[in-house]
PDB file of N, CA and C in Angstrom:
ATOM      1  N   UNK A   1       6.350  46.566  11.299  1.00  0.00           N
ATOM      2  CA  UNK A   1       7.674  47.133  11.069  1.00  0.00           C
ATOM      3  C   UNK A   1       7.715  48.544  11.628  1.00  0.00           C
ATOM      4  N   UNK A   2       8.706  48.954  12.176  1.00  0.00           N
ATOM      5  CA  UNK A   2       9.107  50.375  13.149  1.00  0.00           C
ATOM      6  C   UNK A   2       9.388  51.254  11.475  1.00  0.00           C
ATOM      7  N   UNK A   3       9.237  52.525  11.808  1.00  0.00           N
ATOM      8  CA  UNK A   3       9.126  53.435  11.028  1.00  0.00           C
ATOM      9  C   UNK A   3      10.563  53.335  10.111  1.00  0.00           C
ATOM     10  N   UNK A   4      11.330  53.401  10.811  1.00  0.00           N
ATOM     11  CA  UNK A   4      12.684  53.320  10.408  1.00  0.00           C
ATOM     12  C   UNK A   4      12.455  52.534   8.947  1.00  0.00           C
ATOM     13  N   UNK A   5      12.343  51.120   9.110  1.00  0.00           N
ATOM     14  CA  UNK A   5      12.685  49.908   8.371  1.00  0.00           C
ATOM     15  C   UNK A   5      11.361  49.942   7.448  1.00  0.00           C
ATOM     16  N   UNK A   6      10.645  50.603   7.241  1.00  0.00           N
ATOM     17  CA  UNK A   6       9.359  51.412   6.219  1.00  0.00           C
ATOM     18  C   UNK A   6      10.451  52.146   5.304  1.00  0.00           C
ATOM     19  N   UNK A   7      10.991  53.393   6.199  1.00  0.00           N
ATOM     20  CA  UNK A   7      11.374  54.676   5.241  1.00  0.00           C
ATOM     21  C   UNK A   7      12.763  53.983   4.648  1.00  0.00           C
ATOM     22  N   UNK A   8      13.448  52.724   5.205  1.00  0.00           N
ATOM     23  CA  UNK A   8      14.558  51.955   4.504  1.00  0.00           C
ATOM     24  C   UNK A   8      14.208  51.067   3.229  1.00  0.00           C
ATOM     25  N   UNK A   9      12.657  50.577   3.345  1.00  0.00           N
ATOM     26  CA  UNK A   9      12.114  49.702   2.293  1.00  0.00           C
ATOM     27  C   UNK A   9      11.653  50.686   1.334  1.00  0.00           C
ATOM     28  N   UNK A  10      11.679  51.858   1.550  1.00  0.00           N
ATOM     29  CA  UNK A  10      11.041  52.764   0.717  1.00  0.00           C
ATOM     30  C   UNK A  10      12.014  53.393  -0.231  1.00  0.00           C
ATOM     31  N   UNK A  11      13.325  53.469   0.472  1.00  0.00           N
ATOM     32  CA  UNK A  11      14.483  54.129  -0.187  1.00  0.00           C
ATOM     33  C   UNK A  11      15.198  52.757  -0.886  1.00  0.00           C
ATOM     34  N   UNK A  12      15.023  51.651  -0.471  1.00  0.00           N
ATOM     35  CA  UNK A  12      15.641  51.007  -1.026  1.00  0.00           C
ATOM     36  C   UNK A  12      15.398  50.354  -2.555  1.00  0.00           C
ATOM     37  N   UNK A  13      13.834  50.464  -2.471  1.00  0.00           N
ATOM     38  CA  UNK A  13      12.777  50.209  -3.657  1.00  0.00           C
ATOM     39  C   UNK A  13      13.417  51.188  -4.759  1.00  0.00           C
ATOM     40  N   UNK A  14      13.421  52.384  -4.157  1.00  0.00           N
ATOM     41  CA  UNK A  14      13.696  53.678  -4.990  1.00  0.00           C
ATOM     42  C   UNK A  14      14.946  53.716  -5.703  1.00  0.00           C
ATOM     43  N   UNK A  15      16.210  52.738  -4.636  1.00  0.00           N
ATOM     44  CA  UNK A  15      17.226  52.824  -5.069  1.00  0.00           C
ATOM     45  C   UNK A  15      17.383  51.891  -6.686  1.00  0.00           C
ATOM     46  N   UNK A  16      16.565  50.632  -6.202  1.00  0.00           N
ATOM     47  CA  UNK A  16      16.545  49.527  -6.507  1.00  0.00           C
ATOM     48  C   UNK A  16      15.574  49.894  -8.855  1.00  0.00           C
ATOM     49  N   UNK A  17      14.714  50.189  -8.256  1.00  0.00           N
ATOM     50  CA  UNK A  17      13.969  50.304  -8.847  1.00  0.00           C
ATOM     51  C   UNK A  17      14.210  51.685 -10.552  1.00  0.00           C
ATOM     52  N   UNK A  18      14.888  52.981  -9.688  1.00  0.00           N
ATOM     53  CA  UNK A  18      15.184  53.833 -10.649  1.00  0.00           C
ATOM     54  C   UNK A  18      16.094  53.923 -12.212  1.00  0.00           C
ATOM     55  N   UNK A  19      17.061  52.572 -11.633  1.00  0.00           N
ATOM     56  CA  UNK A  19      18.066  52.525 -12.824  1.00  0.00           C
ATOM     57  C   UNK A  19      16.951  51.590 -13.856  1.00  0.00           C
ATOM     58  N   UNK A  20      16.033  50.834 -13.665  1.00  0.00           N
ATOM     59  CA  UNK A  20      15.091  49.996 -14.761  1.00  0.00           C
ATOM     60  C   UNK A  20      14.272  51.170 -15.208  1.00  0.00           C
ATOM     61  N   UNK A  21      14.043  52.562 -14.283  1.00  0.00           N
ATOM     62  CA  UNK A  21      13.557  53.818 -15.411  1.00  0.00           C
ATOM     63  C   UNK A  21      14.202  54.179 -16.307  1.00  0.00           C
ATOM     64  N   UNK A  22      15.613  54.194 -15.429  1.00  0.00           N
ATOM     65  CA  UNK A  22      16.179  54.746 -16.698  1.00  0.00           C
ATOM     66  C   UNK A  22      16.726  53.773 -18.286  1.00  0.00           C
ATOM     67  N   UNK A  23      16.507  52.810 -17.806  1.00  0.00           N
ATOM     68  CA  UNK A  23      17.046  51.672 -19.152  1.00  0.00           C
ATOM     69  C   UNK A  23      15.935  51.840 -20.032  1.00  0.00           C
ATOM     70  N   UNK A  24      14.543  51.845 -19.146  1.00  0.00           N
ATOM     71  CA  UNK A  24      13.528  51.796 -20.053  1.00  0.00           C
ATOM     72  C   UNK A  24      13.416  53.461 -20.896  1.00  0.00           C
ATOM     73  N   UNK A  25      13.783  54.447 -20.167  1.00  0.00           N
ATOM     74  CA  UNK A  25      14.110  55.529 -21.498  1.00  0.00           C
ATOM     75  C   UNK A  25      15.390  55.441 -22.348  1.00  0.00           C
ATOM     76  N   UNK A  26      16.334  55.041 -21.722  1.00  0.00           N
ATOM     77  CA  UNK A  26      17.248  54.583 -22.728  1.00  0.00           C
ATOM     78  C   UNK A  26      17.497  54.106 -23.993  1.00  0.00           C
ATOM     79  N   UNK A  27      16.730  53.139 -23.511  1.00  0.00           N
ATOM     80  CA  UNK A  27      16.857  51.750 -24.889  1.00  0.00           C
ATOM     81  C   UNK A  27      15.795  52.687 -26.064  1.00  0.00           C
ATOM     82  N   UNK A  28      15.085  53.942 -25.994  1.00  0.00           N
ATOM     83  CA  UNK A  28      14.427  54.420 -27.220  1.00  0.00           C
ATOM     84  C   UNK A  28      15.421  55.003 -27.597  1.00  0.00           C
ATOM     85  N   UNK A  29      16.493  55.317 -27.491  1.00  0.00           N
ATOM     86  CA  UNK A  29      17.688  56.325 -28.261  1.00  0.00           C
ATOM     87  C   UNK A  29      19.040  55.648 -28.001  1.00  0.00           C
ATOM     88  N   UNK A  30      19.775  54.970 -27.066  1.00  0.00           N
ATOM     89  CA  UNK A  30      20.912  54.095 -27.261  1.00  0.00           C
ATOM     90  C   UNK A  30      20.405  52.733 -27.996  1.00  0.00           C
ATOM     91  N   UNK A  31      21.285  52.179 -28.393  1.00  0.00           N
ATOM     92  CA  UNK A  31      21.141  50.652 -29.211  1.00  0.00           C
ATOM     93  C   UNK A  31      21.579  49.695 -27.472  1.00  0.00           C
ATOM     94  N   UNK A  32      21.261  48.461 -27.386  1.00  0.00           N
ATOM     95  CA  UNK A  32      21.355  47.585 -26.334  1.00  0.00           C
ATOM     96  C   UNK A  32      23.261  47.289 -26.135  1.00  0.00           C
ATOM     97  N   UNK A  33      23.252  47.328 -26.852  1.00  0.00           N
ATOM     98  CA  UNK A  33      24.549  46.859 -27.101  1.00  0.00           C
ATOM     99  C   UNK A  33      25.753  48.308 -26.361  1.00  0.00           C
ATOM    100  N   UNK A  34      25.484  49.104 -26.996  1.00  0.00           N
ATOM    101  CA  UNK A  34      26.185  50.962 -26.314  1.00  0.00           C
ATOM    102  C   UNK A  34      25.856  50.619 -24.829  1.00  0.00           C
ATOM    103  N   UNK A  35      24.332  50.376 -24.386  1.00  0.00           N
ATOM    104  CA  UNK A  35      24.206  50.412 -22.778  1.00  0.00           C
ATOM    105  C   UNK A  35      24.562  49.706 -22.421  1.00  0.00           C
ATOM    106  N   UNK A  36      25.024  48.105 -22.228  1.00  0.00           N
ATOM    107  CA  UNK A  36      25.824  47.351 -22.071  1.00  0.00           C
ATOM    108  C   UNK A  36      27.187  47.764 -21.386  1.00  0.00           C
ATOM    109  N   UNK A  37      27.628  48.456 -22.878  1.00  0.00           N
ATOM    110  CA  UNK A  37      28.979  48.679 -22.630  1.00  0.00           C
ATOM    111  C   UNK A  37      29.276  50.218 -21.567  1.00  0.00           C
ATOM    112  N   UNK A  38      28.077  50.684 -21.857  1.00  0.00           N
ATOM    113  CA  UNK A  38      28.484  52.007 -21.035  1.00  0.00           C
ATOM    114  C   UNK A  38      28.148  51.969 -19.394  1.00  0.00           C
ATOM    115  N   UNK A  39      27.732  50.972 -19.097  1.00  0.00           N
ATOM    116  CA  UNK A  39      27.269  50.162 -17.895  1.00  0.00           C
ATOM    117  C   UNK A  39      28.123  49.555 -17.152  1.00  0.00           C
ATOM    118  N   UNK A  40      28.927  48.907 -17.944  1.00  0.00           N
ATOM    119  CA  UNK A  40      29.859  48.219 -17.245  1.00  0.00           C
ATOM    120  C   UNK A  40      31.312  48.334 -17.574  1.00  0.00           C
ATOM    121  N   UNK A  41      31.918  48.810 -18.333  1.00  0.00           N
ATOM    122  CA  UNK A  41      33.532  49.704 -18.810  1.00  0.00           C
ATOM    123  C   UNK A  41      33.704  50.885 -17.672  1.00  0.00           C
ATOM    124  N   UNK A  42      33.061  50.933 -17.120  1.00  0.00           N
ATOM    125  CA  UNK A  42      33.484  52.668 -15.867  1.00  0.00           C
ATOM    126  C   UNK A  42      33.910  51.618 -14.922  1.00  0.00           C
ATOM    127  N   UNK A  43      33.160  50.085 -14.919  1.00  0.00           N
ATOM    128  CA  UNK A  43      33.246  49.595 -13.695  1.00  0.00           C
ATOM    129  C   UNK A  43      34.709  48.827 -13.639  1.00  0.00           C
ATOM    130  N   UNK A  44      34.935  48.067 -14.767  1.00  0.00           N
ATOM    131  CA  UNK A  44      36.008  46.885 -14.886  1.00  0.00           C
ATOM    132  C   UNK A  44      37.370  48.133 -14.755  1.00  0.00           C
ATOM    133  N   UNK A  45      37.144  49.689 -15.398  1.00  0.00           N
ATOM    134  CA  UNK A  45      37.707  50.699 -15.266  1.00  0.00           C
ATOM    135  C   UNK A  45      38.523  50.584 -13.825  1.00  0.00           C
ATOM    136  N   UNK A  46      37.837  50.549 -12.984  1.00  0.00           N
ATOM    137  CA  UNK A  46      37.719  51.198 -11.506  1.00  0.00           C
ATOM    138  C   UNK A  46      38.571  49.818 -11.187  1.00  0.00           C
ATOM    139  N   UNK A  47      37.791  48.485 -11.318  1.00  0.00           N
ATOM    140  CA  UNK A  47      38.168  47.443 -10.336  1.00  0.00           C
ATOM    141  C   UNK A  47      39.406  46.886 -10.997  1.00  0.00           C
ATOM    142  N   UNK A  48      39.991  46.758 -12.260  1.00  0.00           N
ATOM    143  CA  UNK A  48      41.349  46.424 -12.811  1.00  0.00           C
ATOM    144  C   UNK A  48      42.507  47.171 -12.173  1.00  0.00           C
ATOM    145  N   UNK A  49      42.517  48.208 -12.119  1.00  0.00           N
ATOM    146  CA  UNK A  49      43.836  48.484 -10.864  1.00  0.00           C
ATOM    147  C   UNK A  49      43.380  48.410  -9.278  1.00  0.00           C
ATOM    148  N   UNK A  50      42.930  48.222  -8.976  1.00  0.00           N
ATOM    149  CA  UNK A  50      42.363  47.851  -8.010  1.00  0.00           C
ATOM    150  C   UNK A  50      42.824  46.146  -7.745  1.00  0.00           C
ATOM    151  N   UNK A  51      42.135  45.354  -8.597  1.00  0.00           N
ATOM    152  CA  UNK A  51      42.998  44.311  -8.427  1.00  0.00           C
ATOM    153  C   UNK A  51      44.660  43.957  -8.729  1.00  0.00           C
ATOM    154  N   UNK A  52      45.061  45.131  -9.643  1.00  0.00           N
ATOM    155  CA  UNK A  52      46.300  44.961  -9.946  1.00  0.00           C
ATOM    156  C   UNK A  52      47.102  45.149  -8.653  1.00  0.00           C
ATOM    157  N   UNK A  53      46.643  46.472  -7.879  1.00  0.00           N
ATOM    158  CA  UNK A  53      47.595  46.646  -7.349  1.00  0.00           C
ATOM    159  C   UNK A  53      47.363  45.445  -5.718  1.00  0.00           C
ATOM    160  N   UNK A  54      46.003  44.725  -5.682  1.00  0.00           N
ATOM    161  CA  UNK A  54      46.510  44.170  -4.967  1.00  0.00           C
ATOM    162  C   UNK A  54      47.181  42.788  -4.789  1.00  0.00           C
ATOM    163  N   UNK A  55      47.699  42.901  -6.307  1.00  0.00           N
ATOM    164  CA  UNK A  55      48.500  41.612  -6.533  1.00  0.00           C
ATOM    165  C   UNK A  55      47.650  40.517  -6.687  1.00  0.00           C
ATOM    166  N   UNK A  56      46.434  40.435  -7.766  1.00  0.00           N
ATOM    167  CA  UNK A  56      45.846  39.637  -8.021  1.00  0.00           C
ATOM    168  C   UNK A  56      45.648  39.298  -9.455  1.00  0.00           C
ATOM    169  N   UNK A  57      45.924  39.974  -9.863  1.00  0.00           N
ATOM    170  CA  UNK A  57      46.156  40.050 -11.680  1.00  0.00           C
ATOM    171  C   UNK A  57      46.455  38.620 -12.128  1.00  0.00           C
ATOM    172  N   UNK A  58      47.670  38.136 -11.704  1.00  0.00           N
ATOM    173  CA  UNK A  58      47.891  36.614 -12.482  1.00  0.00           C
ATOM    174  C   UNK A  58      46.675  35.496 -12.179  1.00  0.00           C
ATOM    175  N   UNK A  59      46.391  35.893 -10.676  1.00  0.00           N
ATOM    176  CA  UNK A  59      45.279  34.664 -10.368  1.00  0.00           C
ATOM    177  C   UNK A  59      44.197  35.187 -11.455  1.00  0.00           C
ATOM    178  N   UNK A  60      43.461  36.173 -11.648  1.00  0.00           N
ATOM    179  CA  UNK A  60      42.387  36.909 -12.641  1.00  0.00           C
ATOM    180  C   UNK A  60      42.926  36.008 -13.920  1.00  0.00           C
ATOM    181  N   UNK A  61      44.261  36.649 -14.470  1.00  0.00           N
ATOM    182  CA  UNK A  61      44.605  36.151 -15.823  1.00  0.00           C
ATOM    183  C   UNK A  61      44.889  34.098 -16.145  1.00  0.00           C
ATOM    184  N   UNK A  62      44.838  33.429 -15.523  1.00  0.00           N
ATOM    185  CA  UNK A  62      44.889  32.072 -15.243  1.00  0.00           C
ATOM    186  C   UNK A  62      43.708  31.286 -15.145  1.00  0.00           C
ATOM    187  N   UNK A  63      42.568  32.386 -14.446  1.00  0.00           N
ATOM    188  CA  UNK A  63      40.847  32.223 -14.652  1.00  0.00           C
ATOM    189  C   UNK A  63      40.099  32.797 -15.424  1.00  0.00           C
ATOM    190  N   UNK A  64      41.061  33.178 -16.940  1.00  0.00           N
ATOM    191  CA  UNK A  64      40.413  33.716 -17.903  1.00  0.00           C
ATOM    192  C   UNK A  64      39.146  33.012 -18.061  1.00  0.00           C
ATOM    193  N   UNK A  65      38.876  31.615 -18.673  1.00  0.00           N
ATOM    194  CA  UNK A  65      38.319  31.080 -19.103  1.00  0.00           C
ATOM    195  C   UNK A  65      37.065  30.746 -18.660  1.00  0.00           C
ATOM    196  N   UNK A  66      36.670  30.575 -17.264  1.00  0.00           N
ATOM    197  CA  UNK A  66      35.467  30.778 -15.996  1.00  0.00           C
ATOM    198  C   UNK A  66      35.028  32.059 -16.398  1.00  0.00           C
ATOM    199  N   UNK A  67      36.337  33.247 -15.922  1.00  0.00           N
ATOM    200  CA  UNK A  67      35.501  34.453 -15.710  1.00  0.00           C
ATOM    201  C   UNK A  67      34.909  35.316 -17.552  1.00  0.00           C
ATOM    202  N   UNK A  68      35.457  34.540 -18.442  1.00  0.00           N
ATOM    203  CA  UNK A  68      34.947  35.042 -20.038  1.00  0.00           C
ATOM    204  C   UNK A  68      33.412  34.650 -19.893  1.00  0.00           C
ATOM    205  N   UNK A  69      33.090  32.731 -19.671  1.00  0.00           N
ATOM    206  CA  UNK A  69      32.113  32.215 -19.896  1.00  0.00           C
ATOM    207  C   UNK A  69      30.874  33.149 -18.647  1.00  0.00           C
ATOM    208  N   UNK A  70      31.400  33.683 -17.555  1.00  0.00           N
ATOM    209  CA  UNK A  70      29.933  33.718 -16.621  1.00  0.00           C
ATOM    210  C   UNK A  70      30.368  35.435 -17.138  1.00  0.00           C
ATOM    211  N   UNK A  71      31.275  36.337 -17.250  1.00  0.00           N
ATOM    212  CA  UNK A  71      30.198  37.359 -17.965  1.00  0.00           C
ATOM    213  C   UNK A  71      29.930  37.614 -18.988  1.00  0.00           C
ATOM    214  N   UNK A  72      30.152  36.487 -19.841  1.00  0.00           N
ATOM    215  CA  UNK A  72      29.008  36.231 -20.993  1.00  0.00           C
ATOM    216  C   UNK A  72      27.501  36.060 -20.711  1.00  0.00           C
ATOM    217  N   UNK A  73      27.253  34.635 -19.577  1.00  0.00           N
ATOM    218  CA  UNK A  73      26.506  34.545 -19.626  1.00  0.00           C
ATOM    219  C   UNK A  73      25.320  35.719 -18.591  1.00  0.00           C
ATOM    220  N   UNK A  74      26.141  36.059 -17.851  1.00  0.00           N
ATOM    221  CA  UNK A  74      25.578  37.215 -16.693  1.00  0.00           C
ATOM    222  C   UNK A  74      25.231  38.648 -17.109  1.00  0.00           C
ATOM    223  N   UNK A  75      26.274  38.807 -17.684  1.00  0.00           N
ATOM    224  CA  UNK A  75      26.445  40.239 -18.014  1.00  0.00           C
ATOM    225  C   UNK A  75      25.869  40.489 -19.890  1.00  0.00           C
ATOM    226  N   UNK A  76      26.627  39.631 -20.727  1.00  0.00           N
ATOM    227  CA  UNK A  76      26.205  40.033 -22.247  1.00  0.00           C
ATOM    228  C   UNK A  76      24.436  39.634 -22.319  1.00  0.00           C
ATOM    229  N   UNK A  77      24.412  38.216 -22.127  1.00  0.00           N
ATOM    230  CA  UNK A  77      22.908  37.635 -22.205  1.00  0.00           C
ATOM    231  C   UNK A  77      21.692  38.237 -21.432  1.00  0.00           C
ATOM    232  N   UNK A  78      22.356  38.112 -20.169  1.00  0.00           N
ATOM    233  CA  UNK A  78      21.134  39.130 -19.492  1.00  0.00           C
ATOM    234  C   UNK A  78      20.670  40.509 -19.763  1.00  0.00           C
ATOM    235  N   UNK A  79      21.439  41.138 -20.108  1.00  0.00           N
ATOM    236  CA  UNK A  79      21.647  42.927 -20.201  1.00  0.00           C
ATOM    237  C   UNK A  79      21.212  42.783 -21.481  1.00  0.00           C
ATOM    238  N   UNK A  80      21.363  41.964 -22.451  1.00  0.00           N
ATOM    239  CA  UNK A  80      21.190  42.189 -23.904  1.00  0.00           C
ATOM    240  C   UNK A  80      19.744  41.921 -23.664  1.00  0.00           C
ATOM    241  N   UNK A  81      19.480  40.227 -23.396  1.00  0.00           N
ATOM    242  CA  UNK A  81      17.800  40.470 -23.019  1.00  0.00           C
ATOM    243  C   UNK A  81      16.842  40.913 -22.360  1.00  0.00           C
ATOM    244  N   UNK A  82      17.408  41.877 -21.557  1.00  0.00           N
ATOM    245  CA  UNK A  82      16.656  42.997 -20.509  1.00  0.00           C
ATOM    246  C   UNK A  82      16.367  43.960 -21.489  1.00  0.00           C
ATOM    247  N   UNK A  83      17.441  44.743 -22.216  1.00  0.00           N
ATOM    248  CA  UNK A  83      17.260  45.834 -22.781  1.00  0.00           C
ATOM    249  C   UNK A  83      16.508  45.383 -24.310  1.00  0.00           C
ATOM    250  N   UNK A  84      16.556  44.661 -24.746  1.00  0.00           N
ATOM    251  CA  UNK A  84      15.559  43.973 -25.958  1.00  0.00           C
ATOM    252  C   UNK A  84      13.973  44.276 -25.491  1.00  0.00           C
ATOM    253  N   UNK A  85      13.686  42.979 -24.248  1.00  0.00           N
ATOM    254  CA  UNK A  85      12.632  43.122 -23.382  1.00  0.00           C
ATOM    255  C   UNK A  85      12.095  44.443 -23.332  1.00  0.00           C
ATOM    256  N   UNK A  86      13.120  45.591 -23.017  1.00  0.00           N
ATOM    257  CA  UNK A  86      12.670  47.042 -22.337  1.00  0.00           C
ATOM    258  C   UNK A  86      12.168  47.841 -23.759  1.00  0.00           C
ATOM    259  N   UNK A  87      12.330  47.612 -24.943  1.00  0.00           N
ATOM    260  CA  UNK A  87      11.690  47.877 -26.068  1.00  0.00           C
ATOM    261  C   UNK A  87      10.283  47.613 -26.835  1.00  0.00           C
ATOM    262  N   UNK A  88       9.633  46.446 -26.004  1.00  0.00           N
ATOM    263  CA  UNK A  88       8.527  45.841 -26.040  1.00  0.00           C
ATOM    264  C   UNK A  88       7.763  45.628 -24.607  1.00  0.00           C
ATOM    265  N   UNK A  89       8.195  45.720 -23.816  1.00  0.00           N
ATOM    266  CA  UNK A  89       7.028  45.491 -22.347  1.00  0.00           C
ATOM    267  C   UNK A  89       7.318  46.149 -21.521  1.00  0.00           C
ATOM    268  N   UNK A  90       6.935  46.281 -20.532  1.00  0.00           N
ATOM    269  CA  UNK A  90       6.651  47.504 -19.227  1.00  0.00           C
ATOM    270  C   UNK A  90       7.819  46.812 -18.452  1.00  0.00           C
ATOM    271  N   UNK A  91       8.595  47.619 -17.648  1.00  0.00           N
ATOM    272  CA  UNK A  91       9.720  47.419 -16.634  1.00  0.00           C
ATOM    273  C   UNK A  91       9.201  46.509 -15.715  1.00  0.00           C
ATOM    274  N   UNK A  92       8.410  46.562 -14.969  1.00  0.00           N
ATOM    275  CA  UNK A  92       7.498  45.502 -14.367  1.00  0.00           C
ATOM    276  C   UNK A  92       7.382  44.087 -14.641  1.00  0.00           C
ATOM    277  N   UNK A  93       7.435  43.912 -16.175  1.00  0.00           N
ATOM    278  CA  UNK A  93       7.546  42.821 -16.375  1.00  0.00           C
ATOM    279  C   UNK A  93       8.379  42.326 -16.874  1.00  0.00           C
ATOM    280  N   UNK A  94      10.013  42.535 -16.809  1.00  0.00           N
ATOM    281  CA  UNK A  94      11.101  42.624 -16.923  1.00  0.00           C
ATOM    282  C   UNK A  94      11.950  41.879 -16.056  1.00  0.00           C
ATOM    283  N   UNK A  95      11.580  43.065 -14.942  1.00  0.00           N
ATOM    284  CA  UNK A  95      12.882  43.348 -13.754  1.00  0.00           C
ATOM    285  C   UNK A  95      12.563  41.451 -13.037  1.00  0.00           C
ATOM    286  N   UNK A  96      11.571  41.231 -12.760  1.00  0.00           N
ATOM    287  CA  UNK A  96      11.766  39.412 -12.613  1.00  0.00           C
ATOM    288  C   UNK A  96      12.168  38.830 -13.855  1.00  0.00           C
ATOM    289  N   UNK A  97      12.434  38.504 -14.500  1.00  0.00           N
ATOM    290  CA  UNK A  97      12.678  37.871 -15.437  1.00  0.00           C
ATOM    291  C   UNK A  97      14.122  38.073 -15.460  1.00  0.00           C
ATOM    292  N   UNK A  98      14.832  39.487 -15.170  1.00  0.00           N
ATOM    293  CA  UNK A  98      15.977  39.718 -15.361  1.00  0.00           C
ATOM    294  C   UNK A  98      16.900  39.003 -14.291  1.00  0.00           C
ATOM    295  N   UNK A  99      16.079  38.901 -12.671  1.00  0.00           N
ATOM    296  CA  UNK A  99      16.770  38.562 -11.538  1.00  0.00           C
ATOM    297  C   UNK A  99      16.722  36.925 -12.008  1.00  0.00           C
ATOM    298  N   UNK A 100      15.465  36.719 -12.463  1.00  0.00           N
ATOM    299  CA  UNK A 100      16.009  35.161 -12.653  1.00  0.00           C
ATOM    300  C   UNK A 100      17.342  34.387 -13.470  1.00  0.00           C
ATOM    301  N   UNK A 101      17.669  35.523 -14.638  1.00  0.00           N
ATOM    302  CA  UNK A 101      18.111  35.164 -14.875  1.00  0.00           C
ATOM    303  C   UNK A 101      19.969  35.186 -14.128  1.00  0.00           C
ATOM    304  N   UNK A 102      19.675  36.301 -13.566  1.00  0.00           N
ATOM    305  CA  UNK A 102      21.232  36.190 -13.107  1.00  0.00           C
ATOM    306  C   UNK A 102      21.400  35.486 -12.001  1.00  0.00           C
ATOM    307  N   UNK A 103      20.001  35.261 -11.289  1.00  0.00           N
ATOM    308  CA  UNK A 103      20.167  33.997 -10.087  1.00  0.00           C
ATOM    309  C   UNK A 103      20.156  32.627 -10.582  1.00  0.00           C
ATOM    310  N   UNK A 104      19.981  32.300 -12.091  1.00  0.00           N
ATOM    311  CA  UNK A 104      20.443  31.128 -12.755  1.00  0.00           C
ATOM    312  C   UNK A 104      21.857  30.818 -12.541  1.00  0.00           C
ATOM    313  N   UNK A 105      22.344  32.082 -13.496  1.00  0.00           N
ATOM    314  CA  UNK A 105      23.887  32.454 -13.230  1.00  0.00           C
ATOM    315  C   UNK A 105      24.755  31.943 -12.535  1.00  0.00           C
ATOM    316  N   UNK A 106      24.201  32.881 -11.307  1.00  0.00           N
ATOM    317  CA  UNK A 106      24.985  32.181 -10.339  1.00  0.00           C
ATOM    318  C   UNK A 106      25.083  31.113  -9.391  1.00  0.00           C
ATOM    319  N   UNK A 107      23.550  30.372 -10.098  1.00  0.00           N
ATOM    320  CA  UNK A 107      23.692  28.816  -9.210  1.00  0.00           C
ATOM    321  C   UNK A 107      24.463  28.342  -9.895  1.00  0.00           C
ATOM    322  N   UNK A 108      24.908  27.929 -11.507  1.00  0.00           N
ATOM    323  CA  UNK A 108      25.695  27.514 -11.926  1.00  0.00           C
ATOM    324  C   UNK A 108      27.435  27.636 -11.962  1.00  0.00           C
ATOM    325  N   UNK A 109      27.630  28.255 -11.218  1.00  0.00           N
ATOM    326  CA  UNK A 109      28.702  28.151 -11.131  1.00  0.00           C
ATOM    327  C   UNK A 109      29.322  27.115 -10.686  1.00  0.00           C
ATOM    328  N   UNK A 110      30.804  26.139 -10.843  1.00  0.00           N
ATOM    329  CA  UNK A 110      31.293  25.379 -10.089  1.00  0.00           C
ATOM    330  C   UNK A 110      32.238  25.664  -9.338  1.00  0.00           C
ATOM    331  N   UNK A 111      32.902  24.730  -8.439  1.00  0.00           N
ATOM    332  CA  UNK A 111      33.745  25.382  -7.883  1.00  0.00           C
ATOM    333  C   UNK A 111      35.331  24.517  -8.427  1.00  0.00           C
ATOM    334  N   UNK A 112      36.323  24.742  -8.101  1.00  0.00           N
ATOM    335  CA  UNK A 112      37.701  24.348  -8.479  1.00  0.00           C
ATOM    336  C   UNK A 112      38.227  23.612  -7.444  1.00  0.00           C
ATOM    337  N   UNK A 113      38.425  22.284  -7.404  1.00  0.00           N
ATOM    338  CA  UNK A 113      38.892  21.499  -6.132  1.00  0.00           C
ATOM    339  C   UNK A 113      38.341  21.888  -4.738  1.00  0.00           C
ATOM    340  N   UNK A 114      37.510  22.058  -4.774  1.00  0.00           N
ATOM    341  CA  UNK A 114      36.629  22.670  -3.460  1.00  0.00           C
ATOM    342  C   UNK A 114      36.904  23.608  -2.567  1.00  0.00           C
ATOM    343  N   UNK A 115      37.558  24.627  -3.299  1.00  0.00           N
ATOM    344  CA  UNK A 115      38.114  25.909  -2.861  1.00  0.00           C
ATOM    345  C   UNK A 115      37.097  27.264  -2.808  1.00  0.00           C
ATOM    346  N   UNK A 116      35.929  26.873  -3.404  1.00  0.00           N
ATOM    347  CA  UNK A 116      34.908  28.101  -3.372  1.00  0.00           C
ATOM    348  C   UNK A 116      34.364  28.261  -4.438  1.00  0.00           C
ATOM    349  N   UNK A 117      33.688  28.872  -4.759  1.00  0.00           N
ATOM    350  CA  UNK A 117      33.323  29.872  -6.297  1.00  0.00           C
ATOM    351  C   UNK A 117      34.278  30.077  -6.963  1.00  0.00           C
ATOM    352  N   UNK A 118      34.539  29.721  -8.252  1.00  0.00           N
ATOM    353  CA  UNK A 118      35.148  30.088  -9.398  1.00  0.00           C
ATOM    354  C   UNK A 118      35.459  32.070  -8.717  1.00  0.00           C
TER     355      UNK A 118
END
């Protein structure tokens, strides 16, 4: 590998890798449940007018029921058992366990008259 695509695997590790430092100091002073929410409310924040304004809101609100069940299962289950996990074992032995689970996730998804991904 050319130097470049070293100092890119290196930053990307770093990128990749720093937010499981910080969960793992976290979870000794937030409860799992606070990081959860403080994790992902800035985000749905940002992307709800965002989809509003680009006129996607009713399709969103009509796929309540898909999009409740997968970030339940993506977002509450995983994050809840990551940050449980991060109270008892080393980040290391986590961060796989965590990708598996959201690459479960998202094999399960179906699709709707063969239009794509839910």
């Amino acid at each position: 590998m050319s130097k470049r695509a070293w100092l890119l695997f290196g930053a990307l590790s770093v990128i990749w890798g720093v937010p499981y430092l910080l969960i793992r100091i976290s979870v000794r002073e937030v409860a799992p449940s606070t990081l959860i929410f403080l994790r992902t409310a800035p985000v749905a924040l940002v992307l709800l007018p965002l989809v509003a304004y680009r006129g996607q809101l009713p399709e969103l609100v009509r796929r309540w029921r898909p999009l409740l069940a997968y970030t339940a299962a993506e977002i509450l289950v995983s994050w809840l058992m990551l940050f449980k996990a991060e109270e008892r074992l080393s980040s290391s032995a986590c961060r796989p366990a965590h990708r598996c689970c959201a690459a479960g996730g998202g094999a399960g998804l179906k699709t709707e008259r063969g239009r794509g991904p839910l």
